[in-house]
C-alpha atoms as a PDB file:
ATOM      1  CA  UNK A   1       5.790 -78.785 -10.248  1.00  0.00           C
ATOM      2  CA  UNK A   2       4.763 -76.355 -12.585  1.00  0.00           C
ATOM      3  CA  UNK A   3       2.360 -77.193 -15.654  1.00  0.00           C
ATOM      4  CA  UNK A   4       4.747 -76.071 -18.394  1.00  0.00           C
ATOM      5  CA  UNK A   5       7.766 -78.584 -17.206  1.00  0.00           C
ATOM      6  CA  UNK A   6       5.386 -81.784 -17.978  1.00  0.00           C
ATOM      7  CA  UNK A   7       5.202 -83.671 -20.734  1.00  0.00           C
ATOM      8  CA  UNK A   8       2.109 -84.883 -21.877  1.00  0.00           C
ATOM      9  CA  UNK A   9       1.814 -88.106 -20.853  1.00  0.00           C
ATOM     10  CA  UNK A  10       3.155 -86.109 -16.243  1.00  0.00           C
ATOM     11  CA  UNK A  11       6.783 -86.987 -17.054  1.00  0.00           C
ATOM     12  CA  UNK A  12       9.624 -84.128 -18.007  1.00  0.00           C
ATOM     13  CA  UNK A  13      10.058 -83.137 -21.327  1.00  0.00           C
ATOM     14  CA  UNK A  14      13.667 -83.320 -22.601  1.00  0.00           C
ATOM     15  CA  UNK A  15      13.810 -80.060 -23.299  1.00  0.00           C
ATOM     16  CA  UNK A  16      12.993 -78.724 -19.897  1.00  0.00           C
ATOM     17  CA  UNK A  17      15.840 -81.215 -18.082  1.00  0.00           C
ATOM     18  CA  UNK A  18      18.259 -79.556 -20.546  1.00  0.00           C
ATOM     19  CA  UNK A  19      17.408 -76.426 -18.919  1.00  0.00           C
ATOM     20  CA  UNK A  20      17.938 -77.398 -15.832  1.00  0.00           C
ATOM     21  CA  UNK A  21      20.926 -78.504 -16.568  1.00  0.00           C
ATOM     22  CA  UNK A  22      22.449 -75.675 -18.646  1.00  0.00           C
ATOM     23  CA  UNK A  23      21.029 -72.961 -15.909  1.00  0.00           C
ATOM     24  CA  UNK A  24      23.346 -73.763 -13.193  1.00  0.00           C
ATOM     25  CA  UNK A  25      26.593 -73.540 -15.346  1.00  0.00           C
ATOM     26  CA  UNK A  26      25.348 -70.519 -16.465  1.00  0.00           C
ATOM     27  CA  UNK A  27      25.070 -68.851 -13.462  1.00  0.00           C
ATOM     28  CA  UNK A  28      28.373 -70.046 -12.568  1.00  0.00           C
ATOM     29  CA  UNK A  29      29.791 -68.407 -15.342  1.00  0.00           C
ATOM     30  CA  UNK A  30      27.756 -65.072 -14.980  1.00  0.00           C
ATOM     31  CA  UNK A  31      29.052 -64.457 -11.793  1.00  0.00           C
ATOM     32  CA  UNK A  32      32.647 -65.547 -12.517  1.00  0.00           C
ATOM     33  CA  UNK A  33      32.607 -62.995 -15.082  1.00  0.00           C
ATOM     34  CA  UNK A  34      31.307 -60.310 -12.730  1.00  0.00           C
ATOM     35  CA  UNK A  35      33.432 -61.268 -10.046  1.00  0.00           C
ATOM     36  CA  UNK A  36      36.412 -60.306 -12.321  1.00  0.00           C
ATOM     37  CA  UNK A  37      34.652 -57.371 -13.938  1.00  0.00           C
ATOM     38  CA  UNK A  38      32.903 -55.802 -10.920  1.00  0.00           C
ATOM     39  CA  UNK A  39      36.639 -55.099  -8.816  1.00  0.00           C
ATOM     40  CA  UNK A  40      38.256 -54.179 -11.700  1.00  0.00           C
ATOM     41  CA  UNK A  41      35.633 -51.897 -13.108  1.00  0.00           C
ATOM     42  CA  UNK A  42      35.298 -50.068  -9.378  1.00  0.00           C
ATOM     43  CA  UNK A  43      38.882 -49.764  -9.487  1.00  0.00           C
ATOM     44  CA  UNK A  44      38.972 -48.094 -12.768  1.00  0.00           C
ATOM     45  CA  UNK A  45      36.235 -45.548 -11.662  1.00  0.00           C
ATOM     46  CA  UNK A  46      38.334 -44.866  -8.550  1.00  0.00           C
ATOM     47  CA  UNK A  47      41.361 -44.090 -10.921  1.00  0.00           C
ATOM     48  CA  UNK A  48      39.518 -42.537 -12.509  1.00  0.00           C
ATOM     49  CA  UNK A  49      37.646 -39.740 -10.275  1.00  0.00           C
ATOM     50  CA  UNK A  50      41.100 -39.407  -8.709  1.00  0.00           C
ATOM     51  CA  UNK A  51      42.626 -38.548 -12.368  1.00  0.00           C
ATOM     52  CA  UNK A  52      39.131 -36.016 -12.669  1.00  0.00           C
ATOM     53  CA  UNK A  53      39.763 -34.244  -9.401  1.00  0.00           C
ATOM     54  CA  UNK A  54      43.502 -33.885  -9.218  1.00  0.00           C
ATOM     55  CA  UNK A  55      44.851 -34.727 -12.684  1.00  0.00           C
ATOM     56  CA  UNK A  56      46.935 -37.366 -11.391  1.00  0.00           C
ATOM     57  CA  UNK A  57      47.148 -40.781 -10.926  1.00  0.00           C
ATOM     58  CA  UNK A  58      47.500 -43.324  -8.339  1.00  0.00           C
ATOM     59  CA  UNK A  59      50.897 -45.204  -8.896  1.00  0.00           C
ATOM     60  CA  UNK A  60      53.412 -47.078  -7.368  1.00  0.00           C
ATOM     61  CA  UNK A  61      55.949 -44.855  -5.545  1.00  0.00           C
ATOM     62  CA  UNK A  62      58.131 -47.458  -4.093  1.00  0.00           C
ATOM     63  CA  UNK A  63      58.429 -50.906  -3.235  1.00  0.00           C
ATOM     64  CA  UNK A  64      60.469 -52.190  -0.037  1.00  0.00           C
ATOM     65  CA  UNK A  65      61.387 -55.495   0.832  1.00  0.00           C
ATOM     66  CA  UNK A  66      61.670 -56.476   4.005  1.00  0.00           C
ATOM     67  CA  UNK A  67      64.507 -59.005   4.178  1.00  0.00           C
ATOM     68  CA  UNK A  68      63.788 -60.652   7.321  1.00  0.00           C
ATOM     69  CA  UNK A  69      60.219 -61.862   6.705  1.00  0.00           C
ATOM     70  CA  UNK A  70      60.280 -61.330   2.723  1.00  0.00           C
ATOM     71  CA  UNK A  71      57.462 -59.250   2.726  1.00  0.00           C
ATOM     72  CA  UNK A  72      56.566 -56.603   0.528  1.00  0.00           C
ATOM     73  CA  UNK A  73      55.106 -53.360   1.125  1.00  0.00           C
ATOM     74  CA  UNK A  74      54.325 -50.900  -1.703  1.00  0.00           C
ATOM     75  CA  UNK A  75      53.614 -47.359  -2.011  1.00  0.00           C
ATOM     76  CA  UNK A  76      51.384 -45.756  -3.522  1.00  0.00           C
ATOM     77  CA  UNK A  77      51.769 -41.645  -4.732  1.00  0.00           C
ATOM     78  CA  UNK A  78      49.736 -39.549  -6.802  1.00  0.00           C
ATOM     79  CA  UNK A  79      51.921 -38.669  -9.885  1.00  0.00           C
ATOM     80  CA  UNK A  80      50.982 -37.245 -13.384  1.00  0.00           C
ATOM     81  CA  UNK A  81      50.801 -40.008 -15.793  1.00  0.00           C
ATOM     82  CA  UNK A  82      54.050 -38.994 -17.587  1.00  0.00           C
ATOM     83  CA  UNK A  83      55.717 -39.462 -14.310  1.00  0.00           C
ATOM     84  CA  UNK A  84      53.731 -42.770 -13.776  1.00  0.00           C
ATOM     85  CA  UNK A  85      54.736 -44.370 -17.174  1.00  0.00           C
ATOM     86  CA  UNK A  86      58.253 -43.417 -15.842  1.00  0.00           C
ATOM     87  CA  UNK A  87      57.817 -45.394 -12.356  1.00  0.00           C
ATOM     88  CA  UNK A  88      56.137 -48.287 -13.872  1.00  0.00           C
ATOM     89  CA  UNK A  89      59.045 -48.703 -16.436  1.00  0.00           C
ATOM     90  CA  UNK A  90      61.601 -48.597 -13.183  1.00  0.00           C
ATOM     91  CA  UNK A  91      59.450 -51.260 -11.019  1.00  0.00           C
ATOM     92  CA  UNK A  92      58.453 -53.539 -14.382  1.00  0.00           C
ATOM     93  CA  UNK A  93      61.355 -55.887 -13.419  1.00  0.00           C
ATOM     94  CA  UNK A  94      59.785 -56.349  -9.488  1.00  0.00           C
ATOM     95  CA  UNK A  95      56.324 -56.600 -10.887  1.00  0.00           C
ATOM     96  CA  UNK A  96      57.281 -59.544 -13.651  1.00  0.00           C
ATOM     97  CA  UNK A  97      58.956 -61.426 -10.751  1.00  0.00           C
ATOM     98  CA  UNK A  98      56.040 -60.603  -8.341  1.00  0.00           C
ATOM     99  CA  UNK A  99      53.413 -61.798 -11.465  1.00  0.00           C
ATOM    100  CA  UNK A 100      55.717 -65.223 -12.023  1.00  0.00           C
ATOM    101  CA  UNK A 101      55.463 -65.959  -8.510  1.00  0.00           C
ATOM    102  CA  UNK A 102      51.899 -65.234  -8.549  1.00  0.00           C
ATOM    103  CA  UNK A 103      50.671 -67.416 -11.172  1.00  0.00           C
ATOM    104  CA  UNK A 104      53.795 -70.132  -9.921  1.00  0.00           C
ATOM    105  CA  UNK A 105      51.622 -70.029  -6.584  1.00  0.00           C
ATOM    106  CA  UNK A 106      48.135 -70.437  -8.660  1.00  0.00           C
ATOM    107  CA  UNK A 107      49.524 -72.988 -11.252  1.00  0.00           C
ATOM    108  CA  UNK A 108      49.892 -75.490  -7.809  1.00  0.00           C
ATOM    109  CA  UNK A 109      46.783 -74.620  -6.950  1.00  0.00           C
ATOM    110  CA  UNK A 110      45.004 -75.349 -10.292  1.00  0.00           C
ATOM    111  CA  UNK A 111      47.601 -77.877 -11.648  1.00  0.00           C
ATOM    112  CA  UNK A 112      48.364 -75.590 -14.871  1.00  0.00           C
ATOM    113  CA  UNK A 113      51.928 -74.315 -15.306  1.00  0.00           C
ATOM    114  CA  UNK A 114      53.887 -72.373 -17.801  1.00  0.00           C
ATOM    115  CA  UNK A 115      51.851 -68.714 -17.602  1.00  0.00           C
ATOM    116  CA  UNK A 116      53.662 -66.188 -18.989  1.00  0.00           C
ATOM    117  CA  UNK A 117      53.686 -62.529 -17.521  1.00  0.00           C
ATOM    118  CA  UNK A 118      51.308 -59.776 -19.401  1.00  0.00           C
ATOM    119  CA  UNK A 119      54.541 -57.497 -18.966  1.00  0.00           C
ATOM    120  CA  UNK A 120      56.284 -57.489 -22.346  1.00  0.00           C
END
């Protein structure tokens, strides 16, 4: 045991058992937070460098169903954002439904329900 985590009299001092306690949730949360932060972030630089290089963006071209199975497959295309503001607005519909089943599927999962779509 380290020196600085007695008390005076050999036994822990309150105040280092509350950090003990308070560092694991805290590293919990740190890498929750960079768990969400790191994809997203490495997918924005990707965008990003794409948009740099080519002046267009990576967007969905088309989405197929496949109505055996139910899967779908989507496309992606390199567009100029005018054109991908365009395609987003034709798929929003697909991508609502595919975000409702989504957070239908995690709301089991969790136990929380009633999670609206982002899409307005």
């Amino acid at each position: 045991m380290r020196a600085s985590a007695r008390g005076k009299k050999g036994g822990f001092s309150a105040l280092s058992i509350l950090g003990a306690l308070l560092s694991a949730p805290t590293g919990f949360l740190s890498g929750l937070v960079l768990g969400v932060v790191a994809p997203v972030s490495a997918v924005a630089g990707i965008v990003g460098g794409v948009y740099l290089f080519t002046k267009k963006v990576p967007c969905v071209g088309q989405v197929m169903t496949d109505e055996a199975s139910g899967e779908r497959s989507v496309t992606l295309k390199l567009m100029t954002p005018d054109e991908a503001r365009a395609a987003l607005e034709v798929h929003k519909a697909e991508f609502k439904e595919m975000w409702d089943r989504l957070s239908a599927g995690l709301g089991e999962v969790t136990g929380q329900t009633g999670e609206k779509s982002p899409l307005p």
